[in-house]
N, C-alpha and C. Protein backbone atom coordinates (compact mmCIF):
# COMPACT_ATOMS: atom_id res chain seq x y z
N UNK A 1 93.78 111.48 98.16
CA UNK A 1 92.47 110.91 98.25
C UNK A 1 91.44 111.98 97.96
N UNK A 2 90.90 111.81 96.91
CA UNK A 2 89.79 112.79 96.63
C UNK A 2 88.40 112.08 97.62
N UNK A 3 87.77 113.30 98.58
CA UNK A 3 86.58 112.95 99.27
C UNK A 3 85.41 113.34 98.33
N UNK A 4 84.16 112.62 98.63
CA UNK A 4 83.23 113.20 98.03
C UNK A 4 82.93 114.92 97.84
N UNK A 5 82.66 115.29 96.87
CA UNK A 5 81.99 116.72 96.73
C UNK A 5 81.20 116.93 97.81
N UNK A 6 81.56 117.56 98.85
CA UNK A 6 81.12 117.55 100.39
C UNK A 6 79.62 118.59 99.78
N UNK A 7 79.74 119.79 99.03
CA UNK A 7 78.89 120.68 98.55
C UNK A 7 77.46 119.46 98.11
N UNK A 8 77.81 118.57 97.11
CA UNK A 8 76.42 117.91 96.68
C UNK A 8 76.29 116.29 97.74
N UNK A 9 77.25 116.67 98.84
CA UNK A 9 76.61 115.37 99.48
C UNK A 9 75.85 116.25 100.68
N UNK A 10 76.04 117.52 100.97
CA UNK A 10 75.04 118.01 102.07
C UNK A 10 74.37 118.09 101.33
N UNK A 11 73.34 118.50 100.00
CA UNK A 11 72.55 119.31 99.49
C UNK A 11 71.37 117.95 99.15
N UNK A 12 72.39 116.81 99.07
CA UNK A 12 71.80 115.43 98.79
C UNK A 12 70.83 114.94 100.00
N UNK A 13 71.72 115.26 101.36
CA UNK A 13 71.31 114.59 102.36
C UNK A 13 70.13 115.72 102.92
N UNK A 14 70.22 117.17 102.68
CA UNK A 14 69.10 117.87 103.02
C UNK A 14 67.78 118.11 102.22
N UNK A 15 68.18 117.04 100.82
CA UNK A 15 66.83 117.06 99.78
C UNK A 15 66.28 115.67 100.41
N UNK A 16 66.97 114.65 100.70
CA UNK A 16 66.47 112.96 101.15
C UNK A 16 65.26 114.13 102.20
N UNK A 17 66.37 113.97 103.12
CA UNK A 17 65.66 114.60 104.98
C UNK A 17 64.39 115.35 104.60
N UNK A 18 64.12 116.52 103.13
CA UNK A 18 62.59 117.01 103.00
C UNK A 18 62.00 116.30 102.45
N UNK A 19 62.33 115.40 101.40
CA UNK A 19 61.34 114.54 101.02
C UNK A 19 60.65 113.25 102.20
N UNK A 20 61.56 112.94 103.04
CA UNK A 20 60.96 112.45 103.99
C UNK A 20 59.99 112.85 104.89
N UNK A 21 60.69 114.48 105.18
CA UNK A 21 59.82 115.01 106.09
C UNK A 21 58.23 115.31 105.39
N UNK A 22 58.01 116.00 103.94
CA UNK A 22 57.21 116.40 103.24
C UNK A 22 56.52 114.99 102.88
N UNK A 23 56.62 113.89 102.58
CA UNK A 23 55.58 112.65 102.49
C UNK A 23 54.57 112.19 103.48
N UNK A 24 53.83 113.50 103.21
CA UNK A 24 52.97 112.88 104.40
C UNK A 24 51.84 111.93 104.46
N UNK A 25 51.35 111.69 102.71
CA UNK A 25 50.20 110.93 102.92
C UNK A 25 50.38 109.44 102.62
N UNK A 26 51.88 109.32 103.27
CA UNK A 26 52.40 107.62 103.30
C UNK A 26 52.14 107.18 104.81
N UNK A 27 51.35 105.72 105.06
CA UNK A 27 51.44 105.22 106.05
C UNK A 27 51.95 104.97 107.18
N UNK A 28 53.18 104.90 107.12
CA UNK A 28 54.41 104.95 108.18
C UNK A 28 54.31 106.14 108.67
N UNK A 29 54.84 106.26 110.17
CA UNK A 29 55.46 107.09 110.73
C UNK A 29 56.59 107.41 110.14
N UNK A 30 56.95 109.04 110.03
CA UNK A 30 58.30 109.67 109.98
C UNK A 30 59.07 108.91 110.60
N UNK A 31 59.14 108.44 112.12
CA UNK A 31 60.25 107.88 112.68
C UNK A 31 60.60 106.87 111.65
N UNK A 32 59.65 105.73 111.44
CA UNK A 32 59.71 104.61 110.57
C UNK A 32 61.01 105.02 109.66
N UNK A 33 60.46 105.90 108.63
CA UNK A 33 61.45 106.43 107.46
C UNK A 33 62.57 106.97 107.80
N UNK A 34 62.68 107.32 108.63
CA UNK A 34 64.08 108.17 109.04
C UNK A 34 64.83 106.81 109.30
N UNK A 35 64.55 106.12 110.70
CA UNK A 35 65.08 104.51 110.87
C UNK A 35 65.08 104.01 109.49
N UNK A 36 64.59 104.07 108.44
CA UNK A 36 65.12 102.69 107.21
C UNK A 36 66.15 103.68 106.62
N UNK A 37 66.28 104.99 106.52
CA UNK A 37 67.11 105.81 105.89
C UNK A 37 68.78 105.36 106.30
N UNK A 38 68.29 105.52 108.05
CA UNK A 38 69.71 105.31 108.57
C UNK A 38 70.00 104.08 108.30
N UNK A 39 69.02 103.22 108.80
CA UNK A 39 69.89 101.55 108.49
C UNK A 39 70.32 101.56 106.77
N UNK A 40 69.59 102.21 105.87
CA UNK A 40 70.27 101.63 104.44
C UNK A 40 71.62 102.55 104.24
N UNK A 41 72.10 103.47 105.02
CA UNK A 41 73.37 104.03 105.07
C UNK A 41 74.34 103.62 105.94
N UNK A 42 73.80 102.96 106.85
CA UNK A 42 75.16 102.12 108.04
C UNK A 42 75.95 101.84 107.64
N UNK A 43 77.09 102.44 108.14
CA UNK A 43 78.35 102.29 107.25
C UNK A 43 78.69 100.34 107.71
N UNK A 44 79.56 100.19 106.74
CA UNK A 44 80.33 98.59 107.22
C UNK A 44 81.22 98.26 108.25
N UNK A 45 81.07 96.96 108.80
CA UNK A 45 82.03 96.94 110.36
C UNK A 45 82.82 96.73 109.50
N UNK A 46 83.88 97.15 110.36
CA UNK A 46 85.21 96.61 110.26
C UNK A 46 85.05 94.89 110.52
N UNK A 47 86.41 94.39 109.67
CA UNK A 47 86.84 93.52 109.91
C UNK A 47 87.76 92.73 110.78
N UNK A 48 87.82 91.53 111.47
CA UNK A 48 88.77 91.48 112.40
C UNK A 48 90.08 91.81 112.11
N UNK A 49 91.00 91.99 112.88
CA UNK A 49 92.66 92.21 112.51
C UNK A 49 93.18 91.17 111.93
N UNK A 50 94.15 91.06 110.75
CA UNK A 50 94.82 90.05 111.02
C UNK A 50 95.72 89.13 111.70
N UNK A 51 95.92 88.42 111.80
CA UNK A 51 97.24 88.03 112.81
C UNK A 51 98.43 88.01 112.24
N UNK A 52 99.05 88.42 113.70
CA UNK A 52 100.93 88.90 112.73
C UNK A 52 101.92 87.76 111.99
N UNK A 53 102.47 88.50 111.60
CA UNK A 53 103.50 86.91 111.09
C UNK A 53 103.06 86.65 109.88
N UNK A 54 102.13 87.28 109.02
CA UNK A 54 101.28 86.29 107.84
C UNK A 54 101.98 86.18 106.64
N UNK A 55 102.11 85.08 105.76
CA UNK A 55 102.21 84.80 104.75
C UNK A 55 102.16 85.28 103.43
N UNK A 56 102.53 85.11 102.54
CA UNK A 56 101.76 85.93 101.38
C UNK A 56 100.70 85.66 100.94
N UNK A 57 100.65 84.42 101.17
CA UNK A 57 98.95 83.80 100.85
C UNK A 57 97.73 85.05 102.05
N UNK A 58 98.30 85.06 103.42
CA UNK A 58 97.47 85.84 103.97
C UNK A 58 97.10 87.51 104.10
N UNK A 59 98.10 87.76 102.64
CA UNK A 59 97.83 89.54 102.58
C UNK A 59 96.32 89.74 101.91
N UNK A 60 96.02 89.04 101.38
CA UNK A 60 94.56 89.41 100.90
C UNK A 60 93.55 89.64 102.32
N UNK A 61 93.96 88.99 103.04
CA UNK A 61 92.97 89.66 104.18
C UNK A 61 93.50 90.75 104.95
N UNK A 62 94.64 90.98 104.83
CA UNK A 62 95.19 92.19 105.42
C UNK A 62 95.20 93.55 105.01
N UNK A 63 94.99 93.18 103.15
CA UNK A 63 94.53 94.26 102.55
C UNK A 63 93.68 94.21 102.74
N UNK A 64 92.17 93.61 102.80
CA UNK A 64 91.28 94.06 103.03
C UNK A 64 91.08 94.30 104.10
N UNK A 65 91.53 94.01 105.52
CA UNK A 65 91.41 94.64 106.87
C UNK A 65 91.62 96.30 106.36
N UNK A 66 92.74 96.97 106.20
CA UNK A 66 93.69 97.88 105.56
C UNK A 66 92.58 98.76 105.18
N UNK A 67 91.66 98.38 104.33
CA UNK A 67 90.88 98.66 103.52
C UNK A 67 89.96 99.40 104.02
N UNK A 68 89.28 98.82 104.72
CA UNK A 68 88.07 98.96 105.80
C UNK A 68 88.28 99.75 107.30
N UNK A 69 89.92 99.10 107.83
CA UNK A 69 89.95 99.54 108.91
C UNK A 69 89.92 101.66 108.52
N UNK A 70 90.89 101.63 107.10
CA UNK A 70 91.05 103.45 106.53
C UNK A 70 89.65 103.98 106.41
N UNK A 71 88.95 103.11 106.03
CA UNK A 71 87.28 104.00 106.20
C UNK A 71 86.70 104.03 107.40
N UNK A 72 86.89 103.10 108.03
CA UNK A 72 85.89 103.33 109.40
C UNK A 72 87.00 104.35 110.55
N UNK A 73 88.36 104.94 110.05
CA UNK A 73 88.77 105.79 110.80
C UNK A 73 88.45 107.09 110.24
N UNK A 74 87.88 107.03 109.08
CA UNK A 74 87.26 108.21 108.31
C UNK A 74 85.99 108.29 109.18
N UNK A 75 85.57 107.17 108.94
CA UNK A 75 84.07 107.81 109.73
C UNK A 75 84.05 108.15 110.86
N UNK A 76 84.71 107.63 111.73
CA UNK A 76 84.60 108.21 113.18
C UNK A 76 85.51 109.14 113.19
N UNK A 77 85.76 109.95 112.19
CA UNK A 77 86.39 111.34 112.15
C UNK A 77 87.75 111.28 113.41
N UNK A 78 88.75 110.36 113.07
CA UNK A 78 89.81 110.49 113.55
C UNK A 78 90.48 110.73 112.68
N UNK A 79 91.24 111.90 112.47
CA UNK A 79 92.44 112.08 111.12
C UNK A 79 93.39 111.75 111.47
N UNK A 80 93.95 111.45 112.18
CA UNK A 80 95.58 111.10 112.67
C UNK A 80 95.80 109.38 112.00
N UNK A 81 94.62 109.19 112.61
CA UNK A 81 94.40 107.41 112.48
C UNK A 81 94.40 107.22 111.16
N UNK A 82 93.20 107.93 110.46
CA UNK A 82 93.09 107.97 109.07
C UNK A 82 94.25 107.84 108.21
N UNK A 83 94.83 109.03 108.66
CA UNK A 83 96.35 109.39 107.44
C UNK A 83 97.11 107.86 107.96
N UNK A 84 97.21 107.42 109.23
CA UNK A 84 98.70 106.13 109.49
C UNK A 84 98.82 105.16 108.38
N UNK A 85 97.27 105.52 107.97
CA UNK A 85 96.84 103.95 106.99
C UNK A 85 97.54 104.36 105.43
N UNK A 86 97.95 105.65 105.27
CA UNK A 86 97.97 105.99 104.10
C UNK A 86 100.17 105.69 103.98
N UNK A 87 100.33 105.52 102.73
CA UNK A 87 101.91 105.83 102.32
C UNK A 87 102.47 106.71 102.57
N UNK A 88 103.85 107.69 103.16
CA UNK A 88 103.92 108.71 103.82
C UNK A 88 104.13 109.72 102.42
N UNK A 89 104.54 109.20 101.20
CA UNK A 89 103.94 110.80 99.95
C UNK A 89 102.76 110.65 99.87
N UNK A 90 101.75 109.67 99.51
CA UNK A 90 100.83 109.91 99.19
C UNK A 90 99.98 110.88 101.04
N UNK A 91 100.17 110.69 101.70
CA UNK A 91 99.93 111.21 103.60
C UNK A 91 100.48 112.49 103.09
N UNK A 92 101.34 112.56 102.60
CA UNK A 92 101.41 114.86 102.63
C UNK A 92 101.13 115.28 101.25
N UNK A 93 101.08 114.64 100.15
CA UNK A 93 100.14 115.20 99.07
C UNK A 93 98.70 115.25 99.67
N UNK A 94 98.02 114.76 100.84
CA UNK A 94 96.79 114.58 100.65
C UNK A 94 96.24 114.87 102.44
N UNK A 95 96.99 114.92 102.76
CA UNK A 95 96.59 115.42 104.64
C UNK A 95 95.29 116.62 104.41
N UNK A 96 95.68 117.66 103.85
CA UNK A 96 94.96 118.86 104.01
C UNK A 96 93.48 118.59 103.54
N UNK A 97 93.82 117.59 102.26
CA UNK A 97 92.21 117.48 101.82
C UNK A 97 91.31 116.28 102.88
N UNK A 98 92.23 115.04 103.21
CA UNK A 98 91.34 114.48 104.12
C UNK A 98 91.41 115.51 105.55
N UNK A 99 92.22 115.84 106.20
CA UNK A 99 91.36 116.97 107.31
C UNK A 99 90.36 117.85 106.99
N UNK A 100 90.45 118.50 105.72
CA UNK A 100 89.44 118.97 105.38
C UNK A 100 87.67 118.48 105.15
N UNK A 101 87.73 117.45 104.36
CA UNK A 101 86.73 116.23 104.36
C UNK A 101 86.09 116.03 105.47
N UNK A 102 86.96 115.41 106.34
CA UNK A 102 87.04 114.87 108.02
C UNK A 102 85.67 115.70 108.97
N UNK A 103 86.43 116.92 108.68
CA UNK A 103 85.74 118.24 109.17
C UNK A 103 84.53 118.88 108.95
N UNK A 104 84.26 118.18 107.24
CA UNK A 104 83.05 118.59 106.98
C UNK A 104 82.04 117.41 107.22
N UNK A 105 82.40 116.13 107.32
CA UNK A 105 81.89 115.31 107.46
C UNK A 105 81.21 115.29 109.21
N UNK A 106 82.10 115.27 109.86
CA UNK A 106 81.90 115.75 111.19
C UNK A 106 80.54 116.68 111.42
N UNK A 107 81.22 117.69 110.72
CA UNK A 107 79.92 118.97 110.98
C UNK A 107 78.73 118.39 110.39
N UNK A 108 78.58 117.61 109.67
CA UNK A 108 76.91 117.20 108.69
C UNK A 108 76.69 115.91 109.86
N UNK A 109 77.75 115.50 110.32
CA UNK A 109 77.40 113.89 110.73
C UNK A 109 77.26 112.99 109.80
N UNK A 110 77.94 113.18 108.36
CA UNK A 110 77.70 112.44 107.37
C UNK A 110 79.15 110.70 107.85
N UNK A 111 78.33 109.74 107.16
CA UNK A 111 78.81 108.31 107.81
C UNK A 111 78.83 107.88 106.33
N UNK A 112 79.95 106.88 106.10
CA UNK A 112 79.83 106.41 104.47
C UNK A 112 80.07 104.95 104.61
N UNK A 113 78.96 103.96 104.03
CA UNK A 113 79.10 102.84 103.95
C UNK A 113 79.99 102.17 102.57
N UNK A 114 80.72 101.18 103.45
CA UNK A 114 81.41 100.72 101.94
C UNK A 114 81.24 99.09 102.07
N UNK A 115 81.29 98.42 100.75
CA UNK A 115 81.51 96.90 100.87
C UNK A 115 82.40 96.68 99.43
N UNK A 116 83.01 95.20 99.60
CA UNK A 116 83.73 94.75 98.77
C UNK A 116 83.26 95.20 97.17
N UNK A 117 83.75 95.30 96.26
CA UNK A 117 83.30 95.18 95.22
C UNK A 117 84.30 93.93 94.65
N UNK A 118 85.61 94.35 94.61
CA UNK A 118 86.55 93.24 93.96
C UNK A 118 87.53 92.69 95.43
N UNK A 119 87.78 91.60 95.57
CA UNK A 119 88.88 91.08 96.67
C UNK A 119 89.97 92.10 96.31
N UNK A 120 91.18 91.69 97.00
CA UNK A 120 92.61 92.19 96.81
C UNK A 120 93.17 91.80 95.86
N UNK A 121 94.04 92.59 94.64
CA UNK A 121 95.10 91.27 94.16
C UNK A 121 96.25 91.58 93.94
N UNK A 122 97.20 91.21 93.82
CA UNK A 122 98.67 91.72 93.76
C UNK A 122 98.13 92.02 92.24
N UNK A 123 99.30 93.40 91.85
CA UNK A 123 99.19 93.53 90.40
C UNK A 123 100.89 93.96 90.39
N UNK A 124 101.77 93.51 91.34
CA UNK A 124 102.89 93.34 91.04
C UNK A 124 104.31 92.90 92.42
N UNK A 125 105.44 92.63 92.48
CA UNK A 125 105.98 92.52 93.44
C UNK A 125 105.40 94.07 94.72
N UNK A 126 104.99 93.48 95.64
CA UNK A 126 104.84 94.21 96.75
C UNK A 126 103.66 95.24 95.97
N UNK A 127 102.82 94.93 94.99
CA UNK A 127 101.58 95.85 94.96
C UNK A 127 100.40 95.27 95.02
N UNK A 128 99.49 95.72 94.98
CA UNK A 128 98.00 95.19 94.97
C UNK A 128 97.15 96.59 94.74
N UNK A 129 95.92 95.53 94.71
CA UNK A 129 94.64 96.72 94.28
C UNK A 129 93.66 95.96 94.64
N UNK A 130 92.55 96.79 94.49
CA UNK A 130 90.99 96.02 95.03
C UNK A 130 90.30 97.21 94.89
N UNK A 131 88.48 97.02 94.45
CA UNK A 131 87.47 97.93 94.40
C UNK A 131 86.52 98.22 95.18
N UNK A 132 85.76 98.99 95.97
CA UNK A 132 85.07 99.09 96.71
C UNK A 132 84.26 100.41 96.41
N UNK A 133 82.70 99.63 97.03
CA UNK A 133 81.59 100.06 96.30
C UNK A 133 81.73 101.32 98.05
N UNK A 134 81.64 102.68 97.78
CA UNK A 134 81.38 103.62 98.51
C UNK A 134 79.78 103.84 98.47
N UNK A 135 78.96 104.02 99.46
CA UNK A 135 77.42 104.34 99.49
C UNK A 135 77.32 105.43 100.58
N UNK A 136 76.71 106.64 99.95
CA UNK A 136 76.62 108.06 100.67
C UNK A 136 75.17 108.40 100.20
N UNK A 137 74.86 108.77 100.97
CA UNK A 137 73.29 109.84 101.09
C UNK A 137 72.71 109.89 99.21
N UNK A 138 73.81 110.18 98.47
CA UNK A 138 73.45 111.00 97.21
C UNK A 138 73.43 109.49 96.17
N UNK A 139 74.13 108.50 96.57
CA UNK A 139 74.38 107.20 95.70
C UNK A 139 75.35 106.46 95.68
N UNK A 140 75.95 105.68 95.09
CA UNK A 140 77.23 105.04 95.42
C UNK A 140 78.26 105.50 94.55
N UNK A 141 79.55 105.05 94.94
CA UNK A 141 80.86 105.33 93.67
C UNK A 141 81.88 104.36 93.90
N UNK A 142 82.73 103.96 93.03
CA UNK A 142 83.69 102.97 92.80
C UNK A 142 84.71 103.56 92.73
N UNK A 143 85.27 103.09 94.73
CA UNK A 143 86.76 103.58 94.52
C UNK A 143 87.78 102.33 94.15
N UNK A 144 88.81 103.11 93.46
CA UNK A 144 90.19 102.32 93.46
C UNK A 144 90.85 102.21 94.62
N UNK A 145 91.42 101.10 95.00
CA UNK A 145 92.77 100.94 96.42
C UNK A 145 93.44 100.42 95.63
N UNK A 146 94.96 101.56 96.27
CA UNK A 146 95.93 101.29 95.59
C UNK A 146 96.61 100.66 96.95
N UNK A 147 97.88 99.52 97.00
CA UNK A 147 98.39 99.33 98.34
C UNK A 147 100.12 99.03 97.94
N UNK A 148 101.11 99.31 98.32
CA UNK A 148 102.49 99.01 97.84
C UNK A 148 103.03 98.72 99.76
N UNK A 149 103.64 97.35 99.90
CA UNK A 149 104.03 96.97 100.96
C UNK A 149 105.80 97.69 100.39
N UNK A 150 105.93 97.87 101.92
CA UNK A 150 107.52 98.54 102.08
C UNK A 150 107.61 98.41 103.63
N UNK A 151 108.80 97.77 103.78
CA UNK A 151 109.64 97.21 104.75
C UNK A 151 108.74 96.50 105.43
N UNK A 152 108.16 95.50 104.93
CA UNK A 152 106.77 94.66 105.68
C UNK A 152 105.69 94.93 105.75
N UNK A 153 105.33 96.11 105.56
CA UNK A 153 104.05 96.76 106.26
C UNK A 153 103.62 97.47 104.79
N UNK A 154 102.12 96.77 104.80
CA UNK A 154 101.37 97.23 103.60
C UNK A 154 101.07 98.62 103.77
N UNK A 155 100.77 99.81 102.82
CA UNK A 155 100.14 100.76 102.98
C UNK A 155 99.37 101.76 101.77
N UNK A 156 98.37 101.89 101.81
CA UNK A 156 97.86 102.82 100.64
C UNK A 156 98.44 104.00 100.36
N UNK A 157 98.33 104.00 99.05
CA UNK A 157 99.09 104.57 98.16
C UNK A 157 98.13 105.21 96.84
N UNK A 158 97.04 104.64 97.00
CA UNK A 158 95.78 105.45 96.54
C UNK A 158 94.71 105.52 96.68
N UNK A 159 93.58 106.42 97.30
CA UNK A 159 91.89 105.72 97.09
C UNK A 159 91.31 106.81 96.63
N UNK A 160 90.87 106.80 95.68
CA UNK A 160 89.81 107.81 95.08
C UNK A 160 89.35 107.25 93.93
N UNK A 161 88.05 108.18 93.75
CA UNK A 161 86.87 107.60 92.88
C UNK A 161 87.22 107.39 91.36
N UNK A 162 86.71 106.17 90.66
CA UNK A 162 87.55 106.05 89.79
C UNK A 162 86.09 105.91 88.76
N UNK A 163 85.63 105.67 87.60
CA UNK A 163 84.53 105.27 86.45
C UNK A 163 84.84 103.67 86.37
């Protein structure tokens, strides 16, 4: 999983924070602006769980639970949680860089909102994919989810930023 360029998402979020602070001959209170800053970055709730037992008709919501539940354990900077969601090669090709991420994200307090871009869709026995629009301090990006179910249990198998 490639994380954002942690280098131009602090440098992003400490140019927003002076231009806010430096606008002074706008109406609003600073507080005002800071509050619309945060609300237009709130990351996305999670979605409910699915229920067990489901169908194949009902993996599209499970991938997208899947989906959402792997980012919002990013954001609240749990890595353990983070990696469970991931495939166990793609989990040790890629541990070091999400702890790493994790860590820097932590230290900035940086939070990343995401929403659907494309549903789920199988693109083969036991695979799927789906797009999602990432929104950070600096702008948005379009990641790929990759998901390959094995022995029942769906799991990613790719997310990083794709054109």
């Amino acid at each position: 999983m490639k994380l954002p360029k942690i280098g131009l998402l602090v440098a992003g979020i400490g140019l927003m924070l002076g231009v806010v602070a430096c606008a002074g001959g706008q109406a609003s209170p600073v507080e005002d602006r800071e509050e619309k800053v945060a609300q237009a970055w709130a990351p996305t709730a999670l979605p409910p769980e699915p229920t067990p037992q489901l169908t194949p008709e009902d993996d599209t919501e499970t991938l997208r639970w899947l989906a959402f539940a792997y980012w919002e354990a990013l954001n609240a900077y749990e890595v353990e949680k983070t990696v469970s969601y991931l495939e166990d090669k793609y989990r040790q090709a890629h541990l070091g860089e999400v702890e790493k991420g994790i860590r820097q994200m932590k230290m900035f307090g940086v939070k990343l909102g995401l929403s659907e871009e494309s549903a789920p869709r199988t693109t083969g026995p036991g695979l799927a994919e789906m797009y999602m629009t990432l929104k950070e301090p600096l702008g948005t990006r379009r990641i790929l989810m990759e998901f390959a179910k094995a022995q029942g249990e769906w799991k990613i198998t790719f997310a990083e930023e794709v054109e």
